[in-house]
N, C-alpha and C. Protein backbone atom coordinates (compact mmCIF):
# COMPACT_ATOMS: atom_id res chain seq x y z
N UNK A 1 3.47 -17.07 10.30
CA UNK A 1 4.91 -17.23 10.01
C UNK A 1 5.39 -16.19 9.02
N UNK A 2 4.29 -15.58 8.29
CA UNK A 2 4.85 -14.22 7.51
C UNK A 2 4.48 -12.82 8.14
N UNK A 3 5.56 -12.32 7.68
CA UNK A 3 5.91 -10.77 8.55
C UNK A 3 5.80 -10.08 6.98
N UNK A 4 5.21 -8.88 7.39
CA UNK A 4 5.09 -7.90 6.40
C UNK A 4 5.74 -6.14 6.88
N UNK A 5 6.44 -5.51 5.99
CA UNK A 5 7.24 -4.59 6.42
C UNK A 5 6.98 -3.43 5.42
N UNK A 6 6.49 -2.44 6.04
CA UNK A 6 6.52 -1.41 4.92
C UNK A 6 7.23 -0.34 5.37
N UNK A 7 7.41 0.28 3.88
CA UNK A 7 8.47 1.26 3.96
C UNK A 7 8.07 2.49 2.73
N UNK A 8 9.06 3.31 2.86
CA UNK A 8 8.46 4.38 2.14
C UNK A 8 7.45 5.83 1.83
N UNK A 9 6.92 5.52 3.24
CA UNK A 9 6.60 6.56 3.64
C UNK A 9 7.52 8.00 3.73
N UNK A 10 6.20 9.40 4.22
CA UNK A 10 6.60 10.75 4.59
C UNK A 10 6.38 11.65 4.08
N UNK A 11 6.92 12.93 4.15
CA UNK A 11 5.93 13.94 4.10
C UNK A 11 6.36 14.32 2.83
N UNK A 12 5.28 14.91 1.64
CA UNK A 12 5.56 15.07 0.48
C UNK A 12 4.18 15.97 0.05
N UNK A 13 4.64 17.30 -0.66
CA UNK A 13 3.83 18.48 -0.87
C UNK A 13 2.92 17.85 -1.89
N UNK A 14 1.62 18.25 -1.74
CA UNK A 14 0.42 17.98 -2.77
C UNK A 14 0.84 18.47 -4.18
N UNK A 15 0.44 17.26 -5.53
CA UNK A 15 0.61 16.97 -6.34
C UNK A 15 1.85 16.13 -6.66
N UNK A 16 2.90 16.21 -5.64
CA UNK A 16 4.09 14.92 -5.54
C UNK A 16 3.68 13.54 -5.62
N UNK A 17 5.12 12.83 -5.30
CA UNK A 17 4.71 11.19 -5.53
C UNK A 17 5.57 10.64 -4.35
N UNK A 18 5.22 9.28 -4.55
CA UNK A 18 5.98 8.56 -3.23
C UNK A 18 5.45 7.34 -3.75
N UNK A 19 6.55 6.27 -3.53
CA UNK A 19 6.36 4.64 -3.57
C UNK A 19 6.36 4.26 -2.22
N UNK A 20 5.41 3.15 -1.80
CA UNK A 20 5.84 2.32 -1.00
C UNK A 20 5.81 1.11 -1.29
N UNK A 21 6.74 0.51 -0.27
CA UNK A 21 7.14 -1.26 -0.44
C UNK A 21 6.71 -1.49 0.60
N UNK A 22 6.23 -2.94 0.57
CA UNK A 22 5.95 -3.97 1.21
C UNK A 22 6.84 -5.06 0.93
N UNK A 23 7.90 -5.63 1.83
CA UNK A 23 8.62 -6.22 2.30
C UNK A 23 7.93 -7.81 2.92
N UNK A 24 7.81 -8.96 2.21
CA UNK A 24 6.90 -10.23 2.93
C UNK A 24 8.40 -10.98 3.24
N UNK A 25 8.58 -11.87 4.50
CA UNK A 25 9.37 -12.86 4.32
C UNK A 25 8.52 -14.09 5.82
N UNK A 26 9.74 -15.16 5.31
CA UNK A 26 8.64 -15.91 6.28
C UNK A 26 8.38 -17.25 5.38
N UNK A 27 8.03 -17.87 6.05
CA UNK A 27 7.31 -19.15 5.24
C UNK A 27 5.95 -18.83 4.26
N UNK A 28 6.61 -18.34 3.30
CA UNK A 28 5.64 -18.41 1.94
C UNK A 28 5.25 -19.39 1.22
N UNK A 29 4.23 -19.92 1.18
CA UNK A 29 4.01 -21.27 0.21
C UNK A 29 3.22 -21.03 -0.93
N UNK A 30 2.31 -19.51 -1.00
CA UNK A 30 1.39 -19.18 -2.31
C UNK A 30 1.74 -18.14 -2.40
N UNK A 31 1.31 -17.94 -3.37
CA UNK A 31 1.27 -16.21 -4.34
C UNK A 31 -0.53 -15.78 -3.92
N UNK A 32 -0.54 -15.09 -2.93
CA UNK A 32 -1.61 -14.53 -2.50
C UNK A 32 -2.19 -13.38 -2.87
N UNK A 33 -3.61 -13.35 -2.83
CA UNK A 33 -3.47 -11.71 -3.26
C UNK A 33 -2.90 -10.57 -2.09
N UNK A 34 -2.45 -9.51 -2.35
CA UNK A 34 -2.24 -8.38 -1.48
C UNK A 34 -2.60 -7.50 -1.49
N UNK A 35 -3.07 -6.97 -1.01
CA UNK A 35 -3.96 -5.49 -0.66
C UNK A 35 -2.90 -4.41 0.48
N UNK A 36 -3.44 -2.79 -0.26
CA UNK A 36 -2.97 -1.76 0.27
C UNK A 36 -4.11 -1.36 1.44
N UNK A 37 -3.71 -0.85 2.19
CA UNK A 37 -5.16 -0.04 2.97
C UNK A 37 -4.46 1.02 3.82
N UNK A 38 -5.17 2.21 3.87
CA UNK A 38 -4.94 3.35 4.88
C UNK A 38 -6.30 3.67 5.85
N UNK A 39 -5.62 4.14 6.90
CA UNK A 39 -6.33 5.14 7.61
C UNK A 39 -6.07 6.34 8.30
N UNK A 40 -6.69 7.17 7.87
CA UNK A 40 -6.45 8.38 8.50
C UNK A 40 -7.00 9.38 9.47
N UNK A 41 -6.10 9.95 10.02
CA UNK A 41 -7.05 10.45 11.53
C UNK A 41 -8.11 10.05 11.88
N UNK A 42 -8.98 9.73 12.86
CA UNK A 42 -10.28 10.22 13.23
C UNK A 42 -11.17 8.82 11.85
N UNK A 43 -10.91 8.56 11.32
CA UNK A 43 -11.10 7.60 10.30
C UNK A 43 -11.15 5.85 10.76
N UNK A 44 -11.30 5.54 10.12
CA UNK A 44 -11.88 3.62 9.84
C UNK A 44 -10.80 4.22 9.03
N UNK A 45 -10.07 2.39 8.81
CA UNK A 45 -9.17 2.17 8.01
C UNK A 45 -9.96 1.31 6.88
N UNK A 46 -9.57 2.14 6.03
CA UNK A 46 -10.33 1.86 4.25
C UNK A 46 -9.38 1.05 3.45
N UNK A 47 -9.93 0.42 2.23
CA UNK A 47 -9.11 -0.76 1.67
C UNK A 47 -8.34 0.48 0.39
N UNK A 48 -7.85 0.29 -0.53
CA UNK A 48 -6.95 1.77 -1.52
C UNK A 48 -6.57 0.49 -2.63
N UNK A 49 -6.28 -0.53 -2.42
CA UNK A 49 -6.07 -1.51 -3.91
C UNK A 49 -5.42 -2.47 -3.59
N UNK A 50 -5.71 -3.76 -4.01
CA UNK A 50 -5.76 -4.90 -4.64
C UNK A 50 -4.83 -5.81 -5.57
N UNK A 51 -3.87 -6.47 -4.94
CA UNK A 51 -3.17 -6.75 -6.82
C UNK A 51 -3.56 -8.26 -6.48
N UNK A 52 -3.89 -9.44 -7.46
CA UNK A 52 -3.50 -10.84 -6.94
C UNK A 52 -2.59 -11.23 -7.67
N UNK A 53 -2.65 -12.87 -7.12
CA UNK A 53 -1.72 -13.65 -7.42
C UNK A 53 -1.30 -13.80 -9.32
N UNK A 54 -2.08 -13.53 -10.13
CA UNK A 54 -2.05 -13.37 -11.31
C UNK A 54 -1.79 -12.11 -12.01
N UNK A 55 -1.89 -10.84 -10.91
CA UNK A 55 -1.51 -9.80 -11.32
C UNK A 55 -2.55 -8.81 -11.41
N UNK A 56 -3.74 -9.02 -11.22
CA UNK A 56 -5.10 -8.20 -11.62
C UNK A 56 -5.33 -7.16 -10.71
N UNK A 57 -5.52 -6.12 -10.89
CA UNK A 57 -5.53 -4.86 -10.09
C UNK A 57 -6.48 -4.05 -9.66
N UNK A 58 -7.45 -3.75 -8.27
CA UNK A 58 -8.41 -3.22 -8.35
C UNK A 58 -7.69 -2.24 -7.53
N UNK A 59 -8.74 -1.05 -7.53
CA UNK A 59 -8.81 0.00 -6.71
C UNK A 59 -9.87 0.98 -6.36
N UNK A 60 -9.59 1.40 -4.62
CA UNK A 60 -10.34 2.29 -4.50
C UNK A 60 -10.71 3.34 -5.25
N UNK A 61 -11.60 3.90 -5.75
CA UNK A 61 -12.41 4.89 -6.43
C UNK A 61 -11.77 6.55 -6.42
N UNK A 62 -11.52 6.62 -5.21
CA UNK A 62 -10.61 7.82 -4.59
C UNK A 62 -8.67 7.85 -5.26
N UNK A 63 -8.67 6.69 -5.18
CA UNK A 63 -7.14 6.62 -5.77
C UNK A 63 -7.19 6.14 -7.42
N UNK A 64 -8.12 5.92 -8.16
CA UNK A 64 -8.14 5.65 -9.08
C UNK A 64 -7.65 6.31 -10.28
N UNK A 65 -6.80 5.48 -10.93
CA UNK A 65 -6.45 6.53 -12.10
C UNK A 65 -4.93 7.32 -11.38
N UNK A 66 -4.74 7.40 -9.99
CA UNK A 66 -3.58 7.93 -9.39
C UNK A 66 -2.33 7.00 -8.70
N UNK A 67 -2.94 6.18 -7.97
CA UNK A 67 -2.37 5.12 -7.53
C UNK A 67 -2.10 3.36 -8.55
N UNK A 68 -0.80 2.76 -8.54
CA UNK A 68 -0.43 1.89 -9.10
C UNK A 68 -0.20 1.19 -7.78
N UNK A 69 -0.96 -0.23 -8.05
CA UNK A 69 -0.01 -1.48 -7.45
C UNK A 69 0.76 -2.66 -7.90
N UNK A 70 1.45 -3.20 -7.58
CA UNK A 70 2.73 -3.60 -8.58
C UNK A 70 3.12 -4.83 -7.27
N UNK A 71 3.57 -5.69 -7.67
CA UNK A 71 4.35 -6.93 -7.47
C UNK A 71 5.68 -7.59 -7.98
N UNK A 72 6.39 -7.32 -7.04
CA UNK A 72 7.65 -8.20 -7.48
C UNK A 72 8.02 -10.08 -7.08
N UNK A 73 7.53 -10.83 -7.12
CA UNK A 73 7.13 -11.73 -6.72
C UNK A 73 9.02 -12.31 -6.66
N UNK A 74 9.48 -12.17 -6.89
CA UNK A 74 11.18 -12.91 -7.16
C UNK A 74 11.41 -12.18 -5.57
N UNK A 75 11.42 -10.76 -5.40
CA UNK A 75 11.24 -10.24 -3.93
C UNK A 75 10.41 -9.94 -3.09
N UNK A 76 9.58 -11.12 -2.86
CA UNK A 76 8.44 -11.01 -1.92
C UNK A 76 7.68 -9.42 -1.45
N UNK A 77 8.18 -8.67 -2.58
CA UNK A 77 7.40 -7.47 -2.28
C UNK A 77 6.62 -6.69 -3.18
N UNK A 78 5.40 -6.23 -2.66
CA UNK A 78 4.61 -5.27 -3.26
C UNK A 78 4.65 -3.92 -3.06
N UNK A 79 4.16 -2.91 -4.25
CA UNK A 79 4.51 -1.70 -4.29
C UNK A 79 3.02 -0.82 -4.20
N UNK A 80 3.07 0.66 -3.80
CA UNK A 80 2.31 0.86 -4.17
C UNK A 80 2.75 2.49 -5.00
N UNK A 81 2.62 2.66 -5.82
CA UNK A 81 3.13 3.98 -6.47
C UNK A 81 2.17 5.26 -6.47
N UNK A 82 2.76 5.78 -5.70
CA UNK A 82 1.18 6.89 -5.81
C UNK A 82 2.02 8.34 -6.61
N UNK A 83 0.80 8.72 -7.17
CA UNK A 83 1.02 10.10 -7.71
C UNK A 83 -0.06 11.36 -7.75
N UNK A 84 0.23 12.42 -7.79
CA UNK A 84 -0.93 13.35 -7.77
C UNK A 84 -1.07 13.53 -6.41
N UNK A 85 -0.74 13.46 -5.32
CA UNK A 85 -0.84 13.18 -3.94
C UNK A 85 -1.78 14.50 -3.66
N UNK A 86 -2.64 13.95 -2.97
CA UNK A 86 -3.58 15.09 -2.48
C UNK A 86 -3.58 15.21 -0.81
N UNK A 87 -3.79 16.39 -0.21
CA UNK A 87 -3.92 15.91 1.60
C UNK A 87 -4.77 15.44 2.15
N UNK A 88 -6.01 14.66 1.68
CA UNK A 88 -6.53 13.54 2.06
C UNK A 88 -6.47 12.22 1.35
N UNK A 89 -5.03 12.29 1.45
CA UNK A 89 -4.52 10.85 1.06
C UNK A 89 -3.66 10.64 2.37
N UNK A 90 -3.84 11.96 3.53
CA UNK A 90 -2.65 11.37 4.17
C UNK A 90 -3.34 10.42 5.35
N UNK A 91 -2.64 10.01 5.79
CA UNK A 91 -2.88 8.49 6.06
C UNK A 91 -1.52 7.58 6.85
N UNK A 92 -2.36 6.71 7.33
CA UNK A 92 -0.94 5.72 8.00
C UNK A 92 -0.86 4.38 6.82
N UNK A 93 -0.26 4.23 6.19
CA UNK A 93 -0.91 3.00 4.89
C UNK A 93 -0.24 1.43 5.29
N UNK A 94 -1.36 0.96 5.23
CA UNK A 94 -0.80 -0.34 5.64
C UNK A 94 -0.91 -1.80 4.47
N UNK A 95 0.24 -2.80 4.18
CA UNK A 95 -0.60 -3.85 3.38
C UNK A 95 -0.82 -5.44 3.92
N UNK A 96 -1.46 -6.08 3.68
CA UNK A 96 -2.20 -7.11 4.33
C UNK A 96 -1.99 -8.47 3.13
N UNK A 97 -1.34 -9.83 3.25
CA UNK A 97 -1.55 -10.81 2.94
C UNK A 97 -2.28 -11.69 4.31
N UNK A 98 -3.60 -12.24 3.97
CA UNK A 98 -4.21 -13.00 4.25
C UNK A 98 -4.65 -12.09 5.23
N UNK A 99 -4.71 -12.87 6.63
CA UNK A 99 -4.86 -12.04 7.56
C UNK A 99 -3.93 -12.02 8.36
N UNK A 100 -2.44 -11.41 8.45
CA UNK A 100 -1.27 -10.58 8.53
C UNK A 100 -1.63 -9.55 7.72
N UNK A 101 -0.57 -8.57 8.71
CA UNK A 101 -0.38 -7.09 8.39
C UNK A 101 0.72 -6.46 8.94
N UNK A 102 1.21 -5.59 7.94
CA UNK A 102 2.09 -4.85 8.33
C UNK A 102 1.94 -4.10 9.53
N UNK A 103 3.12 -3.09 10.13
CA UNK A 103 2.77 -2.03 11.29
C UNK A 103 1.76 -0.57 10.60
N UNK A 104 2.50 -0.53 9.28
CA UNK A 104 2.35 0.76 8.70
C UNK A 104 3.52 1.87 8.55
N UNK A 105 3.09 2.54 7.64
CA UNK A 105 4.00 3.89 7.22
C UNK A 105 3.31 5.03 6.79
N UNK A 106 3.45 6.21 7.49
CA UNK A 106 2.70 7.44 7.55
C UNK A 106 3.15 7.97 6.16
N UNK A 107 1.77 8.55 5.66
CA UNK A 107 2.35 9.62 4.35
C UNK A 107 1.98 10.64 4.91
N UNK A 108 2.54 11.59 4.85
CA UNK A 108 1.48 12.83 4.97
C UNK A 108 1.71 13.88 3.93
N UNK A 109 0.74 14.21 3.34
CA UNK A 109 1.02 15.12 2.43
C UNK A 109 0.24 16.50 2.28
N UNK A 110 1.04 17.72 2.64
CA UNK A 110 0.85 18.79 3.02
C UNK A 110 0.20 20.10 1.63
N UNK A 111 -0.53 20.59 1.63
CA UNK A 111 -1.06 21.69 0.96
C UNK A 111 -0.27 22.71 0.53
């Protein structure tokens, strides 16, 4: 019964930034955790970070230190803030409560 919508994607030159949102609506009854994940070309889709219901934040190793995830819980949406953008970050990025998922939103970020 929940739909997830992301947005914010596109193309943005290495060392730039870009936010994306995640958009939840739907019959919500918990504060779940949410997770970011990408995949890119030729790739398995890999997990990139973590926020839960309390706010606690993990992340992939590769985005660490570059990428922020963030929660607005009043608007059922999560963020993910990236910076430093490198071109193997590019990717289709997708985020996931429970097991729902968004379609995705392409970054691509060029050299």
């Amino acid at each position: 019964q929940v739909q997830l919508v992301e947005s914010g994607g596109g193309l943005v030159q290495a060392g730039g930034s870009l936010r994306l949102s995640c958009a939840a609506s739907g019959s919500i009854f918990r504060l779940n955790d949410m997770g970011w994940y990408r995949q890119a070309p030729g790739k398995q889709r890999e997990w990139v970070a973590t926020i839960t219901s309390t706010g606690k934040t993990t992340y992939a190793e590769s985005v660490k230190g570059r990428f922020t995830i963030s929660r607005d819980n009043a608007r059922n949406t999560v963020y993910l803030q990236m910076n430093s953008l490198k071109p193997e970050d590019t990717a289709v990025y997708y985020c996931r409560r429970l097991s729902v998922w968004g379609k995705g939103t392409l970054v691509t970020v060029s050299s």
